[in-house]
N, C-alpha and C. Protein backbone atom coordinates (compact mmCIF):
# COMPACT_ATOMS: atom_id res chain seq x y z
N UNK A 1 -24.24 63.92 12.25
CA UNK A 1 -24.65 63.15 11.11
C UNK A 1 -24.19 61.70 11.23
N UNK A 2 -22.69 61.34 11.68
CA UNK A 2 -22.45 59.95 11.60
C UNK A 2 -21.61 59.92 12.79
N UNK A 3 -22.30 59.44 13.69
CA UNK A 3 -21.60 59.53 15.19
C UNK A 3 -20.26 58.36 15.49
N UNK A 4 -19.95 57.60 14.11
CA UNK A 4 -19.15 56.64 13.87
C UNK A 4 -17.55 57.59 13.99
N UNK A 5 -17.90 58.94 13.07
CA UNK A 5 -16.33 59.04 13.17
C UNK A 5 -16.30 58.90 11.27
N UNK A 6 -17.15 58.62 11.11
CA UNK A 6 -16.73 58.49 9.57
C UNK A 6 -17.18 59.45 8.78
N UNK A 7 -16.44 59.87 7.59
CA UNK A 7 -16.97 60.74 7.05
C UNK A 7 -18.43 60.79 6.01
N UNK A 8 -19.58 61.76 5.80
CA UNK A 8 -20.55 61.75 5.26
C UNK A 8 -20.64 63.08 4.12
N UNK A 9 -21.35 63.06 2.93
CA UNK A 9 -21.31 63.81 2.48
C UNK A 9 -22.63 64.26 1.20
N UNK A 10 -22.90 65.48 0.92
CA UNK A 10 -24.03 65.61 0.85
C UNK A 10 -23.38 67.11 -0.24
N UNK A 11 -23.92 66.40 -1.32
CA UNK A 11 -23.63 67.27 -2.39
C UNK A 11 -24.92 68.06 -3.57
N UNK A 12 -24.80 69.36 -4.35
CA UNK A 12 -25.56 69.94 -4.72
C UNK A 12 -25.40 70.91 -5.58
N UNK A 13 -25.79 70.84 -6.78
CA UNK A 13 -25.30 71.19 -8.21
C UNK A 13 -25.96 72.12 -8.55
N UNK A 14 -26.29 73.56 -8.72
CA UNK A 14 -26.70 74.49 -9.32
C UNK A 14 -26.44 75.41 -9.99
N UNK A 15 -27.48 75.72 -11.10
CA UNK A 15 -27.42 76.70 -12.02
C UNK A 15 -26.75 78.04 -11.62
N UNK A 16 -25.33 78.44 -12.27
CA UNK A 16 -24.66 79.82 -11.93
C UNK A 16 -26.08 80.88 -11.80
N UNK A 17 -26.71 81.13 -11.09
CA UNK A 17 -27.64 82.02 -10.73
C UNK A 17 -27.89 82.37 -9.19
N UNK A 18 -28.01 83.50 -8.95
CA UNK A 18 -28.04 84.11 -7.47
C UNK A 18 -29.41 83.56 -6.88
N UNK A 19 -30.07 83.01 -7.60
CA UNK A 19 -31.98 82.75 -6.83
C UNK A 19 -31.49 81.83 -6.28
N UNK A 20 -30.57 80.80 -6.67
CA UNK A 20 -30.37 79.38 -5.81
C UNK A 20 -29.62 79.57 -4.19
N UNK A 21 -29.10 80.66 -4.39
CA UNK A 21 -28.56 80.93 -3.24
C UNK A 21 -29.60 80.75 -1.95
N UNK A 22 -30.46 80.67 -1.70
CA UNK A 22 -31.47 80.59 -0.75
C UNK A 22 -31.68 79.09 -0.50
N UNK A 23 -31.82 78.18 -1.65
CA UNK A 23 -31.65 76.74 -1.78
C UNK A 23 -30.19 76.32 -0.76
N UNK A 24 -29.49 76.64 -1.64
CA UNK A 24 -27.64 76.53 -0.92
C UNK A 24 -27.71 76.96 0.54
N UNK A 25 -28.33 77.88 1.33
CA UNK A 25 -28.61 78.42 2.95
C UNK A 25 -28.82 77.22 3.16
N UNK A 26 -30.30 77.14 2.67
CA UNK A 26 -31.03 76.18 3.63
C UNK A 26 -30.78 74.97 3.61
N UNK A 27 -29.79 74.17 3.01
CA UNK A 27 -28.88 72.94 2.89
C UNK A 27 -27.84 73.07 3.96
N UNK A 28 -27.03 73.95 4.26
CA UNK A 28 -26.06 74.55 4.50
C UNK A 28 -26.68 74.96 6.16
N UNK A 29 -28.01 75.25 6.70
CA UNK A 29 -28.63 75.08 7.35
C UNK A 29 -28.82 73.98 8.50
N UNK A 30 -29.40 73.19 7.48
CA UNK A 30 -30.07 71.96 8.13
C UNK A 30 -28.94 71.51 8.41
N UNK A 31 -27.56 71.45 7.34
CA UNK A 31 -26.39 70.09 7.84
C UNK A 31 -26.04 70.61 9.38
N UNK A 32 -25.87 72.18 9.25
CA UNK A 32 -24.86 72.66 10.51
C UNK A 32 -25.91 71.88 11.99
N UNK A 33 -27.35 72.41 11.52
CA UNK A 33 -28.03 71.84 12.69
C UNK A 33 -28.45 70.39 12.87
N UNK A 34 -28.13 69.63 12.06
CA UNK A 34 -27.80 68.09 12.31
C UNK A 34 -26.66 68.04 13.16
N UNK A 35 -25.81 68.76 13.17
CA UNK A 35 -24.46 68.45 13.33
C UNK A 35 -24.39 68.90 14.60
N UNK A 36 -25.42 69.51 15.31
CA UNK A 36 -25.45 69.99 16.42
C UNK A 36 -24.55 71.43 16.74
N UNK A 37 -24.32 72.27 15.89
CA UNK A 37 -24.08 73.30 15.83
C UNK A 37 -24.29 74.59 16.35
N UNK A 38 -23.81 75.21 17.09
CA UNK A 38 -24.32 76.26 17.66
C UNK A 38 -24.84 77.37 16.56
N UNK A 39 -25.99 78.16 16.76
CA UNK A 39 -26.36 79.67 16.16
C UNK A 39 -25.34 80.12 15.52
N UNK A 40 -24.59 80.62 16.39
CA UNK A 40 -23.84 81.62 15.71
C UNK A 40 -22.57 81.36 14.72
N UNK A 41 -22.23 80.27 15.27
CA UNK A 41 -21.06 78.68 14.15
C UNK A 41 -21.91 78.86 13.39
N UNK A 42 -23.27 78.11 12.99
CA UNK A 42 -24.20 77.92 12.14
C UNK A 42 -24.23 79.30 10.98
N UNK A 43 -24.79 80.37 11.81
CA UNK A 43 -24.52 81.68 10.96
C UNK A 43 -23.51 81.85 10.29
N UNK A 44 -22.26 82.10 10.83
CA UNK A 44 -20.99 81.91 10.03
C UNK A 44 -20.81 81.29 9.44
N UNK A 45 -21.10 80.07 9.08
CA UNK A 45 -20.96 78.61 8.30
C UNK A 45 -21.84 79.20 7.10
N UNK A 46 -23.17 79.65 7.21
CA UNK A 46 -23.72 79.64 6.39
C UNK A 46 -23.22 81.20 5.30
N UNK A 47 -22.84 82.27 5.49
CA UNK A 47 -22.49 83.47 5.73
C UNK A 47 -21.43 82.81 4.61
N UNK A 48 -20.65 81.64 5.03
CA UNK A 48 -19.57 82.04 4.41
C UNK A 48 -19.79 81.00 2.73
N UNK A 49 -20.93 80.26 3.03
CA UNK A 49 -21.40 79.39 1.77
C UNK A 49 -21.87 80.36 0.92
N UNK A 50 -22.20 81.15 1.27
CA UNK A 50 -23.41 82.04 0.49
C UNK A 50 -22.43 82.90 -0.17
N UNK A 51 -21.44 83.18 0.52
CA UNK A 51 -20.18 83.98 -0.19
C UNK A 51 -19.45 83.69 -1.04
N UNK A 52 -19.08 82.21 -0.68
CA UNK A 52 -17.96 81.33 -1.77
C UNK A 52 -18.88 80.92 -3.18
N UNK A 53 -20.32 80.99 -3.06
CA UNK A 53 -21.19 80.63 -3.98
C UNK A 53 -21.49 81.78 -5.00
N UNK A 54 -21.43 82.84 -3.89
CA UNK A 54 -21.52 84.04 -4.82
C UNK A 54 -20.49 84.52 -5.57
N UNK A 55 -19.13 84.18 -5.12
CA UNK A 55 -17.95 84.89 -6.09
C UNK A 55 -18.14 83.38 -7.15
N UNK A 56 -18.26 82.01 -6.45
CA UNK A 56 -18.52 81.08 -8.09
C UNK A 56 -19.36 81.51 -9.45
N UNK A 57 -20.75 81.84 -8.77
CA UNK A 57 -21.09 82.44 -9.62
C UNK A 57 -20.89 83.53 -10.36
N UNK A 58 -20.25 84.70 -9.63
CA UNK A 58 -20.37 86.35 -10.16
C UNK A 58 -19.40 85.98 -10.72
N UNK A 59 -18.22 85.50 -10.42
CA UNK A 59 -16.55 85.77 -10.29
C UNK A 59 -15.78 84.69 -11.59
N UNK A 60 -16.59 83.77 -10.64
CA UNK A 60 -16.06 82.31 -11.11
C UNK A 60 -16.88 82.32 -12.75
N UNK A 61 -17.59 81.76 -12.71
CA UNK A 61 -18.57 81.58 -14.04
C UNK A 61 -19.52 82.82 -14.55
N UNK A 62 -18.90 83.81 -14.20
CA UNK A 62 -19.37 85.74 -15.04
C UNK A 62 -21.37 84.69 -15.15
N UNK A 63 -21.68 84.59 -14.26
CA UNK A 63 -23.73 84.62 -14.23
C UNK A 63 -23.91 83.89 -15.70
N UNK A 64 -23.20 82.77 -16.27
CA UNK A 64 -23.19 81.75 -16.82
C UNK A 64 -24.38 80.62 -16.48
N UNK A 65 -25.42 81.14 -16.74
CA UNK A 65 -26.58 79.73 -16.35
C UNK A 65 -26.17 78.32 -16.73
N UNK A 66 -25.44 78.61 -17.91
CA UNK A 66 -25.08 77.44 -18.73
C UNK A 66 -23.85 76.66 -17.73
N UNK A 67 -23.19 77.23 -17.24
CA UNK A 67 -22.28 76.68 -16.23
C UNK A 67 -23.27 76.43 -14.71
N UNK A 68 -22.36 75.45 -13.93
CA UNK A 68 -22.93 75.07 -12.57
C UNK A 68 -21.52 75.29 -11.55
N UNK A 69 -22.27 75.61 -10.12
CA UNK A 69 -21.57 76.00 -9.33
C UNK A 69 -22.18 74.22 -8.23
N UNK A 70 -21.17 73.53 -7.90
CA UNK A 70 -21.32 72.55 -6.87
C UNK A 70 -20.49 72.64 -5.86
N UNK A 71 -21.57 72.28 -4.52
CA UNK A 71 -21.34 72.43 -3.41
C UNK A 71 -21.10 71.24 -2.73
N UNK A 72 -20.29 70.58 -2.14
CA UNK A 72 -19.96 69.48 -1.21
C UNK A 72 -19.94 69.62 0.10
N UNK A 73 -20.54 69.39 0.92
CA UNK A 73 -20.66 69.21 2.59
C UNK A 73 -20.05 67.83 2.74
N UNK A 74 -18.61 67.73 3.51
CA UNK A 74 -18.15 66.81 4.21
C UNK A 74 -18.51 66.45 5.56
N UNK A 75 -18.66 65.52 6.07
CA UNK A 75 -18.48 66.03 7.83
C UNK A 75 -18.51 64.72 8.81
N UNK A 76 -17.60 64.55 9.70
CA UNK A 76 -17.56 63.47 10.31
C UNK A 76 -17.65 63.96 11.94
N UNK A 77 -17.47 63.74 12.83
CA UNK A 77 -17.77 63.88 14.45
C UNK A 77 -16.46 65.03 14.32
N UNK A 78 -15.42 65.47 13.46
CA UNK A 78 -14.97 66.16 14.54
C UNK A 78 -14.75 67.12 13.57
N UNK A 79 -15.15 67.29 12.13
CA UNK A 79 -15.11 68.42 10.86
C UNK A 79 -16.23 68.58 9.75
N UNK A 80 -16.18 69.40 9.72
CA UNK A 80 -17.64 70.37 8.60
C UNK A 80 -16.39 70.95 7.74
N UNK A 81 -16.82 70.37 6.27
CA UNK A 81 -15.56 70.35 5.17
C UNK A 81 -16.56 70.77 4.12
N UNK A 82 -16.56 71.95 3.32
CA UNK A 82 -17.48 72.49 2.93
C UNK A 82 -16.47 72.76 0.98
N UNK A 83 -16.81 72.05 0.23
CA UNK A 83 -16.14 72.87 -1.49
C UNK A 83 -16.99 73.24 -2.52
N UNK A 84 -16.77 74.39 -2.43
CA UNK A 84 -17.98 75.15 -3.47
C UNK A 84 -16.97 75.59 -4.83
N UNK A 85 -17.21 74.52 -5.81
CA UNK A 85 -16.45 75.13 -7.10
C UNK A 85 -17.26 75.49 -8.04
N UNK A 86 -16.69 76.52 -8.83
CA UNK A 86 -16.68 76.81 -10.32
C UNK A 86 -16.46 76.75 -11.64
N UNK A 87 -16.97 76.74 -12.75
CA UNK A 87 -16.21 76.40 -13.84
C UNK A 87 -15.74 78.00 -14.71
N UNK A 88 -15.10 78.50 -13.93
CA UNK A 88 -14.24 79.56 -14.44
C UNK A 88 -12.61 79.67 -14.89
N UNK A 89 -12.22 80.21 -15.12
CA UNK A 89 -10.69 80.82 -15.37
C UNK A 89 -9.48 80.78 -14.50
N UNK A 90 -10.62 80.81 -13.31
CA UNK A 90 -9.43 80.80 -11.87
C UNK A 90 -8.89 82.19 -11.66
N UNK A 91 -8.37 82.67 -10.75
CA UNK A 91 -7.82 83.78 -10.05
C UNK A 91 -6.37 83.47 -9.13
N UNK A 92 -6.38 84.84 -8.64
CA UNK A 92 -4.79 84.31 -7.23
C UNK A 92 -5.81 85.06 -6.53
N UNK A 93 -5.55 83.98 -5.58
CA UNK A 93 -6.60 84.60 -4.05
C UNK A 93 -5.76 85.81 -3.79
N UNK A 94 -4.38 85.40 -3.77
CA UNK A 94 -3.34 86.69 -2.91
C UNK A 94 -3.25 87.97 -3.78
N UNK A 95 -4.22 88.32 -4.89
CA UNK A 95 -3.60 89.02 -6.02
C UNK A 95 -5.39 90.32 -5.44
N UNK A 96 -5.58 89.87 -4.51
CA UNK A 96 -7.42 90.45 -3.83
C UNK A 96 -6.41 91.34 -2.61
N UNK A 97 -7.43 92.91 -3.02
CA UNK A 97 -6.72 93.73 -2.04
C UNK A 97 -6.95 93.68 -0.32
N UNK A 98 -6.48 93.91 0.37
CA UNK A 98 -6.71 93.35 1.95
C UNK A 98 -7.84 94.61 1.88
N UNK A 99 -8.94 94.39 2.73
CA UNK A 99 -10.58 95.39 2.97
C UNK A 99 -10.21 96.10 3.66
N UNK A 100 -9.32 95.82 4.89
CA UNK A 100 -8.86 96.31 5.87
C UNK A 100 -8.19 97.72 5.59
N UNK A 101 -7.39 97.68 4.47
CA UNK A 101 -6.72 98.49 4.31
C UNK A 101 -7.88 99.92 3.87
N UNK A 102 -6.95 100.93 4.74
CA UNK A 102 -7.27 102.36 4.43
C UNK A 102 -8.60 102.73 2.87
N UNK A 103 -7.20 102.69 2.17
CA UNK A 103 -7.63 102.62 0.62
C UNK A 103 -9.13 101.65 -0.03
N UNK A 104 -9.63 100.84 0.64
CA UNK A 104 -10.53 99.63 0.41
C UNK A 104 -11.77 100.21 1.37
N UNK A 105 -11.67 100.63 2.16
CA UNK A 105 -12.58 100.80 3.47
C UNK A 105 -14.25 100.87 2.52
N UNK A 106 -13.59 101.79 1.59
CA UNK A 106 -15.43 102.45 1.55
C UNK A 106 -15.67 101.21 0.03
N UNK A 107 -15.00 101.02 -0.26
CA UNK A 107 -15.25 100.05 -1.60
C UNK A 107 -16.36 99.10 -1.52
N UNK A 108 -17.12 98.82 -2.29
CA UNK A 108 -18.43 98.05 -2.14
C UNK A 108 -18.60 96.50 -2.20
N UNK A 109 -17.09 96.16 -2.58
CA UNK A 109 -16.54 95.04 -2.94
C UNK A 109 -15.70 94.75 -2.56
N UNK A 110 -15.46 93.43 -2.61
CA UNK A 110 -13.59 92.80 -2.33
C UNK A 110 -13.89 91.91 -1.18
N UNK A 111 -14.40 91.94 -0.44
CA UNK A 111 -14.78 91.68 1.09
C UNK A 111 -14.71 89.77 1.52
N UNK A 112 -15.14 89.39 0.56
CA UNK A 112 -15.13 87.82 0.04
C UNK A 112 -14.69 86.80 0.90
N UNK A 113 -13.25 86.92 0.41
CA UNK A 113 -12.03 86.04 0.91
C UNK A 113 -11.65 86.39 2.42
N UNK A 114 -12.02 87.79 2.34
CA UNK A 114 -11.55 87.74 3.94
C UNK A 114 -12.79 87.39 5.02
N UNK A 115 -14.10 87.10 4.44
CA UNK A 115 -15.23 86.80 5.22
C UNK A 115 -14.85 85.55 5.53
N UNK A 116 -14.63 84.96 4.24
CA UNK A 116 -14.32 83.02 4.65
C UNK A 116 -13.21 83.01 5.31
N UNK A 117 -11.91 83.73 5.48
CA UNK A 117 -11.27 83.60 6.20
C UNK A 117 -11.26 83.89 7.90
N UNK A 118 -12.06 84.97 8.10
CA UNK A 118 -12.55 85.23 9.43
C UNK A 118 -13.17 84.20 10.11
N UNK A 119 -14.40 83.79 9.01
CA UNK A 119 -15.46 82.71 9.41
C UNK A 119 -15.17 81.41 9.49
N UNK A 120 -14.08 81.12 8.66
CA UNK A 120 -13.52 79.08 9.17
C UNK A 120 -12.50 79.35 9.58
N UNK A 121 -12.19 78.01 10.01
CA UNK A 121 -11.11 77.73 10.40
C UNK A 121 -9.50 77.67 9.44
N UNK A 122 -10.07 77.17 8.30
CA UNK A 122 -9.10 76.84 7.01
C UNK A 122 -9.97 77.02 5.72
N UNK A 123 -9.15 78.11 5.13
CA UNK A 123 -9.64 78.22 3.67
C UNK A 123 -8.21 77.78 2.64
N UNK A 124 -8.81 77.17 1.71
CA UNK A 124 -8.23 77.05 0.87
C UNK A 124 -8.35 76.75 -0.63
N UNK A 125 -7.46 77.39 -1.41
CA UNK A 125 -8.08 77.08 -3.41
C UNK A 125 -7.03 76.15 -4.19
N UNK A 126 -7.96 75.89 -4.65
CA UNK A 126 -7.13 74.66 -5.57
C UNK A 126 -8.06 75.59 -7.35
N UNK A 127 -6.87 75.92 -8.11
CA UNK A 127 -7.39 76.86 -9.34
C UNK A 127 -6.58 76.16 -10.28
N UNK A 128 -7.70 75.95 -11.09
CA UNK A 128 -7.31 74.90 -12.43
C UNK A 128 -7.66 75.64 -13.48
N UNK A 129 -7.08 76.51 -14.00
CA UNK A 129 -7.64 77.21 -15.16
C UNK A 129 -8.53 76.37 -16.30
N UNK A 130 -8.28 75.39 -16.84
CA UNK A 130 -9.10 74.54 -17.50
C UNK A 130 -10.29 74.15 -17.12
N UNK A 131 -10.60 74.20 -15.76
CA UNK A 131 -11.82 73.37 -14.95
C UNK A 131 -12.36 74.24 -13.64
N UNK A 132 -11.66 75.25 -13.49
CA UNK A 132 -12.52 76.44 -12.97
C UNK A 132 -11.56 76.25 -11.40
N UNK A 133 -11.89 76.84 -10.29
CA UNK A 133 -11.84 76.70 -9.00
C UNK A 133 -12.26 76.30 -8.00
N UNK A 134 -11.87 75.88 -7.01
CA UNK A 134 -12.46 74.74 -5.69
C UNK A 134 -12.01 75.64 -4.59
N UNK A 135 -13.09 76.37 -3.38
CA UNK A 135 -12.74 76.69 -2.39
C UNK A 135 -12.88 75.77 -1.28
N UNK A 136 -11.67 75.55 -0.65
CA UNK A 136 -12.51 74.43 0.46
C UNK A 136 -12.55 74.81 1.51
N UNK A 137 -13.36 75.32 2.44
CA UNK A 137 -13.60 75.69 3.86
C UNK A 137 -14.34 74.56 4.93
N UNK A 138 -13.23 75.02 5.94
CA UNK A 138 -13.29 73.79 7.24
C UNK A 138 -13.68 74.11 8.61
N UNK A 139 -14.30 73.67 9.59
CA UNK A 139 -14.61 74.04 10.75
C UNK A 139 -14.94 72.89 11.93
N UNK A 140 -13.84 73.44 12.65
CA UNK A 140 -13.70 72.38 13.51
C UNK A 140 -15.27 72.56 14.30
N UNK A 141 -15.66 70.89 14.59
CA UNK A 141 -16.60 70.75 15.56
C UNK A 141 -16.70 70.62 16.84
N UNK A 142 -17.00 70.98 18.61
CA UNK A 142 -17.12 70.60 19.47
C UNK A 142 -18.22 69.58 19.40
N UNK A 143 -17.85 69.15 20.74
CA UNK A 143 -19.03 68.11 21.31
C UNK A 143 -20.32 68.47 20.69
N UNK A 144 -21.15 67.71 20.19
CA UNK A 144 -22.67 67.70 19.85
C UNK A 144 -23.55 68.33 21.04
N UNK A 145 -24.40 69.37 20.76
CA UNK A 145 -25.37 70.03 21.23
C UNK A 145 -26.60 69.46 20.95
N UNK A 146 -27.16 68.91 22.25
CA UNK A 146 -28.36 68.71 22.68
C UNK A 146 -29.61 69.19 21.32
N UNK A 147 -30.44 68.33 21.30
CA UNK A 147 -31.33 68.83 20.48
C UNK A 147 -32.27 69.70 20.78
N UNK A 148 -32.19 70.83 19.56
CA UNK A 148 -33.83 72.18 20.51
C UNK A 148 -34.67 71.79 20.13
N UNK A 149 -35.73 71.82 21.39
CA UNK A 149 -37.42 71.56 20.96
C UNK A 149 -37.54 70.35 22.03
């Protein structure tokens, strides 16, 4: 996006509703492949927007139309800085049972936090009970990939 080294950013405000989620991909999309991103980075990147968007909405703002879930794409030559907040109540990330565990295996849920954690590099929450929650997920970039086509 800005071969300067400087940072750029590209932001996007939507209605707590799951239909936008397809909107949020394909943003989330295009930046990774501006950015020269590999497939499968790209997949994960996107994998993990679609996740942090979905607990904003389900989690964060209980499917609140009336509330908005915004998304920020950072990104300069050497980071993809991604904050998807909510206007909810807030939570403790650490207070979410590990999936891994025995007991969790078959559960249909929970899975979340440990996707974004698998999938970036750095997750992290900033929870403001008054003003909802901010996940911020980071991923380091290699060298720029050649353009396809």
């Amino acid at each position: 996006m800005n071969p300067s080294g400087g940072w750029e950013s590209v932001e996007l405000v939507v209605p707590s509703s799951l239909e936008y989620l397809s909107l949020v991909n394909a943003v989330a999309e295009e930046i990774s492949e501006r950015l020269g991103i590999e497939r499968e980075v790209r997949d994960a990147i996107g994998s993990s927007v679609i996740e942090a968007c979905t607990n904003a909405i389900e989690h964060g703002n209980k499917n609140d139309r009336k509330k908005s879930v915004r998304i920020r794409f950072r990104s300069n030559s050497e980071r993809l800085e991604i904050e998807v907040s909510d206007q909810g109540k807030g939570f403790d990330p650490d207070s979410i049972a590990d999936p891994r565990d025995p007991a969790n295996l078959m559960r249909e849920r929970g899975r979340g936090i440990f996707i974004l954690r698998t999938f970036m590099d750095e997750v992290r929450f900033a929870i403001e009970p008054s003003r909802g929650t901010t996940v911020t997920m980071s991923k380091k970039l290699g060298p720029a990939l050649p353009k396809e086509g």
